[in-house]
N, C-alpha and C. Protein backbone atom coordinates (compact mmCIF):
# COMPACT_ATOMS: atom_id res chain seq x y z
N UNK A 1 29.30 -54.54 -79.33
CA UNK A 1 29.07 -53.33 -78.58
C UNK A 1 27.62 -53.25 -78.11
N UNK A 2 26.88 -53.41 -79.21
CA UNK A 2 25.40 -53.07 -78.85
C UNK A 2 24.98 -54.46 -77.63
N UNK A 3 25.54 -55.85 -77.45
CA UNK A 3 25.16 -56.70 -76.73
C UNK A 3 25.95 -56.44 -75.29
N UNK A 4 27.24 -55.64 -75.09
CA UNK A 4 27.07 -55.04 -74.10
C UNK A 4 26.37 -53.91 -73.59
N UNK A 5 25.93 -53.06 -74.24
CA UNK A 5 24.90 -52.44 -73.74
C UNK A 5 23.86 -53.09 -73.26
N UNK A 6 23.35 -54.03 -73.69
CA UNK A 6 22.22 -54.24 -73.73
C UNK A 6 22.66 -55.15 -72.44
N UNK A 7 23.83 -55.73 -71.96
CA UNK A 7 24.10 -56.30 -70.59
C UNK A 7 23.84 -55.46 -69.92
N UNK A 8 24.29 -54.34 -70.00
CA UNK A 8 24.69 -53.09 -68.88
C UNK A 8 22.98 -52.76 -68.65
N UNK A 9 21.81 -52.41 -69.24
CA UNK A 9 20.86 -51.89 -69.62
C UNK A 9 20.06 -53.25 -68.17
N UNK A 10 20.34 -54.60 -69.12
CA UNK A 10 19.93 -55.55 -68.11
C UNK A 10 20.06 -55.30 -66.46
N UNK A 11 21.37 -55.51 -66.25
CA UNK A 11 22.17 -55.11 -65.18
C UNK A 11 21.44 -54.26 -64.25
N UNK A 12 21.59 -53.20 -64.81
CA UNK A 12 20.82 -51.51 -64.19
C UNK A 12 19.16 -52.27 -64.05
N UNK A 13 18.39 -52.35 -64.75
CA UNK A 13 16.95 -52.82 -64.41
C UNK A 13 16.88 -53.80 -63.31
N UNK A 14 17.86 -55.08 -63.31
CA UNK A 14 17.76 -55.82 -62.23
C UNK A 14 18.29 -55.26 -60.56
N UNK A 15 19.07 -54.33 -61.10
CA UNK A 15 19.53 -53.98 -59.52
C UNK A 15 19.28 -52.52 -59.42
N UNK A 16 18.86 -51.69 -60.05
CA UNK A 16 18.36 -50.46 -59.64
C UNK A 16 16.22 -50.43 -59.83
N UNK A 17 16.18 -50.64 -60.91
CA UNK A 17 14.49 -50.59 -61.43
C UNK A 17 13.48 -51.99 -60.81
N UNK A 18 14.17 -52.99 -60.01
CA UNK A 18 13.23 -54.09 -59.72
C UNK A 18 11.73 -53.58 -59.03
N UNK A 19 12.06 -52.29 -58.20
CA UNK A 19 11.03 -52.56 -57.01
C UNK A 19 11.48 -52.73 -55.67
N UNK A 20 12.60 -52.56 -55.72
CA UNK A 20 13.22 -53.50 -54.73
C UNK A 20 12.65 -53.00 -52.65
N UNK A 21 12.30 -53.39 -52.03
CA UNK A 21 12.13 -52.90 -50.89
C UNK A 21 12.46 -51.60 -50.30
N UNK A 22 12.31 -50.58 -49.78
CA UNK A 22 13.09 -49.62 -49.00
C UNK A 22 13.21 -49.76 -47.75
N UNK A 23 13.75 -49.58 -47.14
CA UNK A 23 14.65 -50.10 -45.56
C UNK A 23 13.31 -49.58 -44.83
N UNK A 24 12.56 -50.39 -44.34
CA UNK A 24 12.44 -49.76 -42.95
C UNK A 24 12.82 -48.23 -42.17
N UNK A 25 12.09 -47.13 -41.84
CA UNK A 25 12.37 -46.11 -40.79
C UNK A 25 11.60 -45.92 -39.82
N UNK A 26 11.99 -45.87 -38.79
CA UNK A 26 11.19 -45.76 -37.48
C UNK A 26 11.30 -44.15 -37.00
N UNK A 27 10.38 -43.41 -37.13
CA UNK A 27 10.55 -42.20 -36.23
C UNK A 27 9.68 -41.75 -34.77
N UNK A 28 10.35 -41.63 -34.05
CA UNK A 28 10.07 -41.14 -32.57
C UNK A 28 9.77 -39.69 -32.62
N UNK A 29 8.86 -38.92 -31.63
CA UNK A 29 8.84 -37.55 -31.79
C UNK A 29 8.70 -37.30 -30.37
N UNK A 30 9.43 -36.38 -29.73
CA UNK A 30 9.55 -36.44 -28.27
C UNK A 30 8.18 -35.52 -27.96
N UNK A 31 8.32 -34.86 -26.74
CA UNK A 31 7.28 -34.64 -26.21
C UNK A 31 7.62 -33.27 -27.40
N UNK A 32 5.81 -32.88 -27.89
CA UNK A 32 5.97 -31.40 -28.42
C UNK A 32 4.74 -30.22 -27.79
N UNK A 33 4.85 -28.91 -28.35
CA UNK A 33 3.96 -28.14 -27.68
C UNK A 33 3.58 -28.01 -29.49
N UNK A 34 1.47 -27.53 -29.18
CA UNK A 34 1.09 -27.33 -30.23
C UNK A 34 1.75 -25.60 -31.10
N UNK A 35 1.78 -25.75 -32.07
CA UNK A 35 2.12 -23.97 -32.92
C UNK A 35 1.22 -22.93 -32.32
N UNK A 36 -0.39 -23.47 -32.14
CA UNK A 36 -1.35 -22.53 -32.05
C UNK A 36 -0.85 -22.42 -30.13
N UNK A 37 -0.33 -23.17 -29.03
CA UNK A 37 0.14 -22.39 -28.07
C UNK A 37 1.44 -21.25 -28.44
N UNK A 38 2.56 -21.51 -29.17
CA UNK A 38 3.19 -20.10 -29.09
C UNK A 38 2.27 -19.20 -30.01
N UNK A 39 1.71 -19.39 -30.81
CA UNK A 39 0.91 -18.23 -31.46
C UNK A 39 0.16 -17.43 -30.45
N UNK A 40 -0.42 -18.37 -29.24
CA UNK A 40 -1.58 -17.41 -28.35
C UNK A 40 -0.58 -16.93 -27.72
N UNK A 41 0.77 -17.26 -26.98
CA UNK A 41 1.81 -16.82 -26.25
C UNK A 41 1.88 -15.41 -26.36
N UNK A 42 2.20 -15.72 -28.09
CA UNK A 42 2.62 -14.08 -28.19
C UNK A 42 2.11 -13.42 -28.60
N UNK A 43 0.33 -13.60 -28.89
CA UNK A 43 -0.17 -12.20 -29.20
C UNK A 43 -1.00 -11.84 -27.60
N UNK A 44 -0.76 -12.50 -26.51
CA UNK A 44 -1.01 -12.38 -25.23
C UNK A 44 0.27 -11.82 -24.49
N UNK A 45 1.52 -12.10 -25.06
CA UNK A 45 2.51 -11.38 -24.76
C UNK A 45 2.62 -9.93 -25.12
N UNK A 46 1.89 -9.37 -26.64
CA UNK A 46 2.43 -8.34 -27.32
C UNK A 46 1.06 -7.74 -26.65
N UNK A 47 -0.09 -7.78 -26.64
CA UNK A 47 -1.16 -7.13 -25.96
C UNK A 47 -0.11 -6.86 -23.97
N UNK A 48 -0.12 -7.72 -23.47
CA UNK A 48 0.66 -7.13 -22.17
C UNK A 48 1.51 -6.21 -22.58
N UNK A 49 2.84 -6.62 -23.15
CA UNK A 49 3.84 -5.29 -23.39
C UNK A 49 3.19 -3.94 -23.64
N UNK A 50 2.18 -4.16 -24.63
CA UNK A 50 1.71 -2.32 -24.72
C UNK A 50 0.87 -2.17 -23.80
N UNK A 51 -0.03 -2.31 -23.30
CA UNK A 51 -1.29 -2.06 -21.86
C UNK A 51 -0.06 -1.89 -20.75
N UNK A 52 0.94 -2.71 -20.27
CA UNK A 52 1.62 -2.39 -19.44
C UNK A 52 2.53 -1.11 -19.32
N UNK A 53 2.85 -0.75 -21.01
CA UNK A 53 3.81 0.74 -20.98
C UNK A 53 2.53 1.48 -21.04
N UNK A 54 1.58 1.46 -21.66
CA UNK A 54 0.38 2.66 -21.47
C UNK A 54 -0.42 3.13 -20.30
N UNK A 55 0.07 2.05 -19.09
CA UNK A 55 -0.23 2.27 -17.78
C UNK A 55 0.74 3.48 -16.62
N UNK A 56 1.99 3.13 -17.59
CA UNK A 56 2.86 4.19 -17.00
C UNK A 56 2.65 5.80 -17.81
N UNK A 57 2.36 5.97 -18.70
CA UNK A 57 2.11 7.18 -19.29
C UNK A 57 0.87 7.74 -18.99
N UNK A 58 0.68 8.97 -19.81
CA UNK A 58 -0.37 9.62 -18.89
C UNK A 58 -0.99 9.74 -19.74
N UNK A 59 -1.07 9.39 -20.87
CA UNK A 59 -2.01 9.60 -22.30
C UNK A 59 -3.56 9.53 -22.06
N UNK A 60 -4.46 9.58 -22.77
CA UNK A 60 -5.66 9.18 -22.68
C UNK A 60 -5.89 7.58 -22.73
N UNK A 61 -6.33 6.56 -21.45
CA UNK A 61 -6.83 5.20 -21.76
C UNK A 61 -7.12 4.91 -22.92
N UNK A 62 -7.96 5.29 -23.53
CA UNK A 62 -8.73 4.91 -24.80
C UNK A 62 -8.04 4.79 -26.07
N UNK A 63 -6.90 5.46 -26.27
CA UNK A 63 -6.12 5.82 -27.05
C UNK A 63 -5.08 4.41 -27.00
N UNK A 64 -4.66 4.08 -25.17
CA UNK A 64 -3.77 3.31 -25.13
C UNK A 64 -4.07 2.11 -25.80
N UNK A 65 -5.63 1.58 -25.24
CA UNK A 65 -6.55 0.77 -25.57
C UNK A 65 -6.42 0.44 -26.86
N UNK A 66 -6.76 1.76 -27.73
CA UNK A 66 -6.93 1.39 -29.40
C UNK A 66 -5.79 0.83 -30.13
N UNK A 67 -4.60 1.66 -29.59
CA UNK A 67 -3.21 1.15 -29.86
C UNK A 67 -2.58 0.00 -29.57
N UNK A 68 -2.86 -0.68 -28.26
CA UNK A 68 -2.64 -2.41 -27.98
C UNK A 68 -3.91 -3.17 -28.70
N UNK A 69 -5.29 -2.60 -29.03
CA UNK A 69 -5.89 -4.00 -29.95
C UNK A 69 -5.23 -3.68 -30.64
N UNK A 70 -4.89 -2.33 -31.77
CA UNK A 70 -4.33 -2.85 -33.04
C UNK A 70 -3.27 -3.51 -33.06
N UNK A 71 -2.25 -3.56 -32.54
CA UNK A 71 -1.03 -4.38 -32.26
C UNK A 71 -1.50 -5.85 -31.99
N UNK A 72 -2.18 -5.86 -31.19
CA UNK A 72 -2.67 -7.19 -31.28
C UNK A 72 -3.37 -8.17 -32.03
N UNK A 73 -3.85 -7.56 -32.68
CA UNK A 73 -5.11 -7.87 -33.66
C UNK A 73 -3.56 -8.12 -35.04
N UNK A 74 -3.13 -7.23 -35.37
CA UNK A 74 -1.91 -7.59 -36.10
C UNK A 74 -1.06 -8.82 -36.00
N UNK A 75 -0.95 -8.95 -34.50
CA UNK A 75 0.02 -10.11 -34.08
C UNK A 75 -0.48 -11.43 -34.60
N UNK A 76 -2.09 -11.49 -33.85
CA UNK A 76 -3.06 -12.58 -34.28
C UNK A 76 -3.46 -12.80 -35.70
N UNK A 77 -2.79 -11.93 -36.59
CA UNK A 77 -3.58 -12.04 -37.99
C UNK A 77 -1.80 -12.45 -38.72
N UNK A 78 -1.14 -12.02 -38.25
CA UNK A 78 0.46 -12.55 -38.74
C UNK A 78 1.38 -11.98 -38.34
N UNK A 79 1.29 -13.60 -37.30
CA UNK A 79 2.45 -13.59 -36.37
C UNK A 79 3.59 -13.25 -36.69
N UNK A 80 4.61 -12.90 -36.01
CA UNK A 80 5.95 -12.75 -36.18
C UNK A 80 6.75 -11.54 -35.90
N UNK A 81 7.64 -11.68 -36.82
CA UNK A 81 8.93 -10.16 -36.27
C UNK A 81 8.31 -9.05 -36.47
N UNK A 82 7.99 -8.50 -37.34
CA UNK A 82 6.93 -7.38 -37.66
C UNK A 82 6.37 -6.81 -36.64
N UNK A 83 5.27 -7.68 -36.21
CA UNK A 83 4.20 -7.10 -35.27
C UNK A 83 5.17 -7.00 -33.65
N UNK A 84 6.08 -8.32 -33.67
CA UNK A 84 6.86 -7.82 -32.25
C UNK A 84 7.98 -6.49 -32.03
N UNK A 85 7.83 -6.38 -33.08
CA UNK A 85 9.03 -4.84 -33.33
C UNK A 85 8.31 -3.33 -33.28
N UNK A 86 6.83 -4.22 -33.99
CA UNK A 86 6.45 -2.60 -33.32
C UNK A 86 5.45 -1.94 -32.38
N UNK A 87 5.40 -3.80 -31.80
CA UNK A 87 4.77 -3.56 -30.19
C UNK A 87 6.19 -2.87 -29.08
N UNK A 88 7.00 -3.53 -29.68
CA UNK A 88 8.21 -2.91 -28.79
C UNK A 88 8.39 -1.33 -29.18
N UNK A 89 8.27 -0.67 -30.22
CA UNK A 89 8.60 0.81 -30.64
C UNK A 89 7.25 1.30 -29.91
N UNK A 90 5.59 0.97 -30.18
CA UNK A 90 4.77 1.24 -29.98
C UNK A 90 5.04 1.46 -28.13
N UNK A 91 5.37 0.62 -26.94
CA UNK A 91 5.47 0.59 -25.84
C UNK A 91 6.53 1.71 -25.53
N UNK A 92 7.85 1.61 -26.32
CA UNK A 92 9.15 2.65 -25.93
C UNK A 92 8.31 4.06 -26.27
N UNK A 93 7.60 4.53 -27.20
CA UNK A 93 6.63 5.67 -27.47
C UNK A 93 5.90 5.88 -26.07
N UNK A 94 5.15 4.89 -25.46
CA UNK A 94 4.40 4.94 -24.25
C UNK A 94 5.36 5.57 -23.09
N UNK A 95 6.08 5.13 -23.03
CA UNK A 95 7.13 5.03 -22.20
C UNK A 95 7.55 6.29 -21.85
N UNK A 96 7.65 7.42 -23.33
CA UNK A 96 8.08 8.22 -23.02
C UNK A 96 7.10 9.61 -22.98
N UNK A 97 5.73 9.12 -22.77
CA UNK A 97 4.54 9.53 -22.22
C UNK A 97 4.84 9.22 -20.45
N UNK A 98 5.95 8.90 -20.35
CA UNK A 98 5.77 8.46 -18.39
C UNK A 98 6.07 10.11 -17.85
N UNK A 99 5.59 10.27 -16.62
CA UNK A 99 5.90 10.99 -16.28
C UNK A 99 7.40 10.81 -15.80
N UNK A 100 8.19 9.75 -15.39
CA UNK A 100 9.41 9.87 -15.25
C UNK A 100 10.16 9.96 -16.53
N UNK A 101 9.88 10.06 -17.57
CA UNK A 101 10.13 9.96 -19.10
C UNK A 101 11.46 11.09 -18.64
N UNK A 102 12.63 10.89 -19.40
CA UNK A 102 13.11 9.52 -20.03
C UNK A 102 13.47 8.61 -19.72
N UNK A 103 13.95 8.40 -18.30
CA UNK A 103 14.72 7.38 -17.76
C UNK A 103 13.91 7.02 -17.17
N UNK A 104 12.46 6.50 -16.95
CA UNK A 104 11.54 5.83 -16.75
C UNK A 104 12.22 4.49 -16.15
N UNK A 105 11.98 3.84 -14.42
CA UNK A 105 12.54 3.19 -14.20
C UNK A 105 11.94 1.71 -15.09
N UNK A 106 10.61 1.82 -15.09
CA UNK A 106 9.80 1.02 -15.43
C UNK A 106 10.24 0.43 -16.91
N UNK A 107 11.19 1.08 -17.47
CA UNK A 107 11.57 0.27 -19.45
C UNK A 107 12.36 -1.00 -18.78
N UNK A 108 12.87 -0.85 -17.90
CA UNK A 108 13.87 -2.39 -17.28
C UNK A 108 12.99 -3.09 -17.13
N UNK A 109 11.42 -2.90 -16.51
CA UNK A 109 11.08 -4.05 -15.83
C UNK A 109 10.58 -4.58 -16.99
N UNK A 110 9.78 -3.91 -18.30
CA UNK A 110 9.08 -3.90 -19.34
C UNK A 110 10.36 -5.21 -20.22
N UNK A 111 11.55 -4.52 -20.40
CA UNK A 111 12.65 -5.03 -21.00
C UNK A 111 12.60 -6.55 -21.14
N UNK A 112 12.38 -7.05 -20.50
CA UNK A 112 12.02 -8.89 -20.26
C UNK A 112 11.42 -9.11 -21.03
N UNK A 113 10.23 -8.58 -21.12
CA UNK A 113 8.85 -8.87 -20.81
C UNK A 113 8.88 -8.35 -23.20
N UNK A 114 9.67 -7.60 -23.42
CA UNK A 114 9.76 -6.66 -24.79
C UNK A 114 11.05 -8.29 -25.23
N UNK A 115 11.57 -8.73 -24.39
CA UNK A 115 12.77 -9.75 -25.26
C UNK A 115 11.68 -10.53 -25.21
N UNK A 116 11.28 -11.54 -24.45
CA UNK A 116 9.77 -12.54 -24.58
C UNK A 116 8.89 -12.18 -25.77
N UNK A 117 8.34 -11.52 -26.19
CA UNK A 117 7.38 -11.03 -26.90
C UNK A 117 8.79 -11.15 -28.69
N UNK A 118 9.80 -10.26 -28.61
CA UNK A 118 10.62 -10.73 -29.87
C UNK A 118 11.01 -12.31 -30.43
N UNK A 119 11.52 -13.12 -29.25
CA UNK A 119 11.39 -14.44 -29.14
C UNK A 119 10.37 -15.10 -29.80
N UNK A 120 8.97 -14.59 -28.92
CA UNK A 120 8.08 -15.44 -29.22
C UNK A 120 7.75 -15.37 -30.75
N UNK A 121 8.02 -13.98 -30.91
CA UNK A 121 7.69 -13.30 -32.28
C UNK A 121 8.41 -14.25 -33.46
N UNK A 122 9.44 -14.58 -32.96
CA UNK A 122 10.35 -15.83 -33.96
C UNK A 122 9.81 -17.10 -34.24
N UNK A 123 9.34 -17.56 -33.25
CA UNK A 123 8.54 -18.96 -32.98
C UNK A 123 7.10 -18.58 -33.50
N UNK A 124 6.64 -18.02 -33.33
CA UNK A 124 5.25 -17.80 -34.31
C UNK A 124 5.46 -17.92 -35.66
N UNK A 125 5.95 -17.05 -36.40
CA UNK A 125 6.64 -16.87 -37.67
C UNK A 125 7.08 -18.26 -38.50
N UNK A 126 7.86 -19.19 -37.63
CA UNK A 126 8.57 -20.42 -37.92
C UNK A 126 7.78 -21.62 -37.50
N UNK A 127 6.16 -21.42 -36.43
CA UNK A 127 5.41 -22.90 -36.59
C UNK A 127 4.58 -22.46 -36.57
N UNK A 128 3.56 -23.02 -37.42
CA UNK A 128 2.10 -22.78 -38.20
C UNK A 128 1.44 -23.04 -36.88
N UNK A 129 0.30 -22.77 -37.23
CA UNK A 129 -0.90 -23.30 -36.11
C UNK A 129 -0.85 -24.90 -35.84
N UNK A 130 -0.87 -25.13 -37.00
CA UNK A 130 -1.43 -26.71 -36.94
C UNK A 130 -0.38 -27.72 -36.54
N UNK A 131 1.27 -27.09 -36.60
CA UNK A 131 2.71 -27.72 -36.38
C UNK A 131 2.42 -28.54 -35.07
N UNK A 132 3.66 -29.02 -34.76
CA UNK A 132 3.99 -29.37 -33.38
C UNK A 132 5.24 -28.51 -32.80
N UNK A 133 5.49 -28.07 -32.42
CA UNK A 133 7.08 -28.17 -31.83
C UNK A 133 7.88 -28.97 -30.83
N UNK A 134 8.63 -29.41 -30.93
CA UNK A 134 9.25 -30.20 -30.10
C UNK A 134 10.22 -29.38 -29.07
N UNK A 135 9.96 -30.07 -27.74
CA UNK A 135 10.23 -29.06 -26.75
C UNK A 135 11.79 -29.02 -26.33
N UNK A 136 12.74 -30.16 -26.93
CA UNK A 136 13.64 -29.98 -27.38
C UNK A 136 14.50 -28.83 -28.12
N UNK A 137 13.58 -28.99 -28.75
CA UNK A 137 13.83 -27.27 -30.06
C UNK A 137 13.49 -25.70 -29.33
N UNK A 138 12.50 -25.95 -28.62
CA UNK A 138 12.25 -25.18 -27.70
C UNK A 138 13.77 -24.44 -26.29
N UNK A 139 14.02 -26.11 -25.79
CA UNK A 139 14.57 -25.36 -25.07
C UNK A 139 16.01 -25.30 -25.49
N UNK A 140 16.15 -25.66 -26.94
CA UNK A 140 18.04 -24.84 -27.54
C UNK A 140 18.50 -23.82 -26.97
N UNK A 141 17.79 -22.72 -26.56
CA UNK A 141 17.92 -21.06 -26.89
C UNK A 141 17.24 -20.55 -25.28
N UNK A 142 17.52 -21.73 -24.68
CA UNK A 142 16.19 -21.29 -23.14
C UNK A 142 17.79 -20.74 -21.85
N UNK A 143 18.76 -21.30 -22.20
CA UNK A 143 19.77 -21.03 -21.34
C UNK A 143 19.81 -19.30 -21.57
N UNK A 144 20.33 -19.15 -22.60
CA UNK A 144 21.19 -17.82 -23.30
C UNK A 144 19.36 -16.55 -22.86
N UNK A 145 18.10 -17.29 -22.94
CA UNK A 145 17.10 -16.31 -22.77
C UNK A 145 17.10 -16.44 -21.50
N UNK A 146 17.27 -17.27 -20.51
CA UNK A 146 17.06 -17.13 -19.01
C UNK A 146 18.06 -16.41 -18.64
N UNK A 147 18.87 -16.29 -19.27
CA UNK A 147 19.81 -15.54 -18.61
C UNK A 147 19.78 -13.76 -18.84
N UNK A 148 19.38 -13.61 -20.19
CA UNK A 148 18.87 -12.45 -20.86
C UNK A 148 18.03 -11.82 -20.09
N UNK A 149 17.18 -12.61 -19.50
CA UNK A 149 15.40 -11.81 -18.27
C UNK A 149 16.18 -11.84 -17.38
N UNK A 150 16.88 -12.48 -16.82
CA UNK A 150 17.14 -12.68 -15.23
C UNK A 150 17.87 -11.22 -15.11
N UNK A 151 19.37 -11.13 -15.81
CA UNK A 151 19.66 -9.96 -16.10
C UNK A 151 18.87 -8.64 -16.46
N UNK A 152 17.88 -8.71 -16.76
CA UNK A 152 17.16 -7.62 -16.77
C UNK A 152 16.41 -7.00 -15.38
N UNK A 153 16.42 -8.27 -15.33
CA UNK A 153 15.09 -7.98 -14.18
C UNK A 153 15.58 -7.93 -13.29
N UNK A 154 17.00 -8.10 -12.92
CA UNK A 154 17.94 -7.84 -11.83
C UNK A 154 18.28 -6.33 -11.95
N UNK A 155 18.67 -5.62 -13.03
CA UNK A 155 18.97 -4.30 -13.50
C UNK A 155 18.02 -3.65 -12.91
N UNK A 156 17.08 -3.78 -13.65
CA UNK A 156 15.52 -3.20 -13.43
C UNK A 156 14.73 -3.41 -11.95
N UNK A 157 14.70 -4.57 -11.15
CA UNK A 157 14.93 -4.33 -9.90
C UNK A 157 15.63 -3.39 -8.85
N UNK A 158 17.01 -3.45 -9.19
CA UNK A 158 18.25 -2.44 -8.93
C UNK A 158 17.24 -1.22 -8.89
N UNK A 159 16.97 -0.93 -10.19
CA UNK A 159 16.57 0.52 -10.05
C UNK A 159 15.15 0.87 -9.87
N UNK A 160 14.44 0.44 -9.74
CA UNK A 160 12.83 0.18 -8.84
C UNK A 160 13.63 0.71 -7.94
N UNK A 161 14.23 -0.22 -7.25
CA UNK A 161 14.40 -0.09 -5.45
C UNK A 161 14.81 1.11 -5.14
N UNK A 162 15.83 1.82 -5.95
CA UNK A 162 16.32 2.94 -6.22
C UNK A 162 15.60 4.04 -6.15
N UNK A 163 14.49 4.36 -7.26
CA UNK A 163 14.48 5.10 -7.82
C UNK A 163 13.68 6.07 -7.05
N UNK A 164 13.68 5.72 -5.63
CA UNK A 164 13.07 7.04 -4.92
C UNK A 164 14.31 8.18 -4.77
N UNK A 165 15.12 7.93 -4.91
CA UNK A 165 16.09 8.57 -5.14
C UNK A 165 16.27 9.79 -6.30
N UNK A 166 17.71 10.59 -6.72
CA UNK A 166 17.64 11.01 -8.02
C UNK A 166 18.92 9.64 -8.67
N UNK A 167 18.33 8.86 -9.43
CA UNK A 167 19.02 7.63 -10.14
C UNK A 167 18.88 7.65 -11.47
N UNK A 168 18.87 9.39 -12.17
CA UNK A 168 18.85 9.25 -13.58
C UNK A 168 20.15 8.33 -14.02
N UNK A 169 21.21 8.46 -13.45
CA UNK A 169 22.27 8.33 -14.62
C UNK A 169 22.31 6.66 -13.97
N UNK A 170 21.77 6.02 -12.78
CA UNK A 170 21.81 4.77 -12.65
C UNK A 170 21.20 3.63 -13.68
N UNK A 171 19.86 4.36 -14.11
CA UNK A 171 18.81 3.89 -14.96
C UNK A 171 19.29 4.05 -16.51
N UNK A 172 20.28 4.68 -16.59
CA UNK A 172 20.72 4.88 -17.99
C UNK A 172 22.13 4.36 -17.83
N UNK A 173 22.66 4.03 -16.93
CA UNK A 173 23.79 2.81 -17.17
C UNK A 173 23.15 1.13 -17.22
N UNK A 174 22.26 1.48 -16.28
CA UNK A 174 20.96 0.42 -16.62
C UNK A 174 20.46 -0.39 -17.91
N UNK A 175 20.31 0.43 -18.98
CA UNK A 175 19.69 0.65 -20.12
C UNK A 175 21.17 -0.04 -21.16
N UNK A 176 21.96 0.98 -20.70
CA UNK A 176 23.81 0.73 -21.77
C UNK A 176 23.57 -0.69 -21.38
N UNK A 177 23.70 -0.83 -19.86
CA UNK A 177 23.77 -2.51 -19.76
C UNK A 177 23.49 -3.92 -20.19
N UNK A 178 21.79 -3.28 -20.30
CA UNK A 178 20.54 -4.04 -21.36
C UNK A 178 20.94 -4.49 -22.19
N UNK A 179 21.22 -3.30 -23.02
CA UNK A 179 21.30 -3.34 -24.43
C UNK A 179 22.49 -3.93 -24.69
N UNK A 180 23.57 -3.67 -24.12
CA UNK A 180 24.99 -4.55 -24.31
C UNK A 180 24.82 -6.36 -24.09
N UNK A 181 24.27 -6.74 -23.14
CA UNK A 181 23.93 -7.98 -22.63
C UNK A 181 22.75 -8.88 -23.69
N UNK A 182 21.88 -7.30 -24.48
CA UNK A 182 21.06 -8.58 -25.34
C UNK A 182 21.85 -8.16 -26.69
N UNK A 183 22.65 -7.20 -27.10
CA UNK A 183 23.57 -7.81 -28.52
C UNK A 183 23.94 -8.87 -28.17
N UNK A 184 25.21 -8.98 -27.13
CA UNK A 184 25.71 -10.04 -27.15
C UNK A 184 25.37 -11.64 -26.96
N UNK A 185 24.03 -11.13 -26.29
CA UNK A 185 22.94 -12.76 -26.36
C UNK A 185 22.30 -13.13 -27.96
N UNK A 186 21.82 -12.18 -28.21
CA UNK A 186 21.22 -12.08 -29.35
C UNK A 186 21.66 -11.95 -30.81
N UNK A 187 22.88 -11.99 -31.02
CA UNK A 187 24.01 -11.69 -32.24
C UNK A 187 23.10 -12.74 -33.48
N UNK A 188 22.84 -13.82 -32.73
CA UNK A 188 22.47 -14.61 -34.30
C UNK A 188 20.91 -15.23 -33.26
N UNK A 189 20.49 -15.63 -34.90
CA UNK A 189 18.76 -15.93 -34.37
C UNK A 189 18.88 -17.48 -34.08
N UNK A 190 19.22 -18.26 -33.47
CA UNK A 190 18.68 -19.45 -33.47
C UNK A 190 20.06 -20.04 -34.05
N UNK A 191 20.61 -19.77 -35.07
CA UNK A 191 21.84 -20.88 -35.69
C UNK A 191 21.46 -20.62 -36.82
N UNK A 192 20.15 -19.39 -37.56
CA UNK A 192 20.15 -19.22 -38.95
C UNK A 192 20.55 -17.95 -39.48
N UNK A 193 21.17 -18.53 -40.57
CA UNK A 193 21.93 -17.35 -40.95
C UNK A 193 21.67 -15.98 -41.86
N UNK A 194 22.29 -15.25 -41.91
CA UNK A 194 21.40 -13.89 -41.92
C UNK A 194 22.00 -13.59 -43.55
């Protein structure tokens, strides 16, 4: 008994414990964009979104001012969902400082511009500064978002052109529209699961 073990023991050392080579791997990395570009993306995205809704309201500048650095200054200190959620609440607040408040034609055109900034808000969050991303990975999710802005900005066009008019209830089927078009774009983040 004990001299088959001591085969088996042999055995195992010669073909598992030698040393033995590991195969060769070759890895390729396609073209990538650095982390620290979506990081500047989107705290240059989340500074626009609020300066742009604080332009339509009538608040005091200075105020608007203080309220997009801090948002920004947040974004730049840690990136991600957080700071893009409440540059988006922070802007819908502006918004309804408009004098066309509530149906402000201007939340459609903003609307793009508020999905870009959540997006980016994802991609910050998920590559460090120092990462790469591969632009592959990048453009997974570029169909379902081009289509998300285009739609907006078609809505939101619509009612620009409009809105010399009275187009409350246009701008608020407008809005149902939005919002129906980015659940259904937006249901899952990327392919990770919740």
């Amino acid at each position: 008994m004990r001299r088959g073990l001591a085969r088996l023991r042999a055995w195992w050392r010669t073909r598992y414990e030698t040393g033995r080579p590991l195969p060769v791997v070759r890895v390729q990395v396609g073209r990538s964009l650095p982390g620290l570009a979506l990081r500047a993306a989107f705290v240059l995205s989340v500074a626009a979104l609020v300066v742009a809704a604080g332009v339509r309201t009538d608040l005091i500048t200075a105020l608007v001012l203080v309220l997009a650095g801090v948002v920004t200054v947040w974004a730049a200190v840690r990136p991600g969902p957080a700071p893009a959620h409440v540059a988006l609440v922070a802007a819908a607040l502006l918004l309804l400082g408009s004098g066309a408040a509530p149906f402000d034609p201007a939340a459609l055109w903003l609307a793009p511009l508020g999905y870009v900034v959540t997006r980016l808000g994802w991609w910050a969050s998920h590559a460090a500064a120092t990462d790469r991303v591969e632009l592959a990975a990048l453009r997974h999710g570029l169909a379902r978002d081009g289509v998300v802005v285009a739609v907006a900005l078609a809505v939101g066009g619509a009612a620009w052109a409009l809105s010399g008019r009275q187009v409350s209830w246009l701008v608020a089927l407008g809005v149902v529209a939005l919002a129906a078009l980015a659940w259904i774009a937006v249901r899952r983040d990327d392919g990770e699961a919740r």
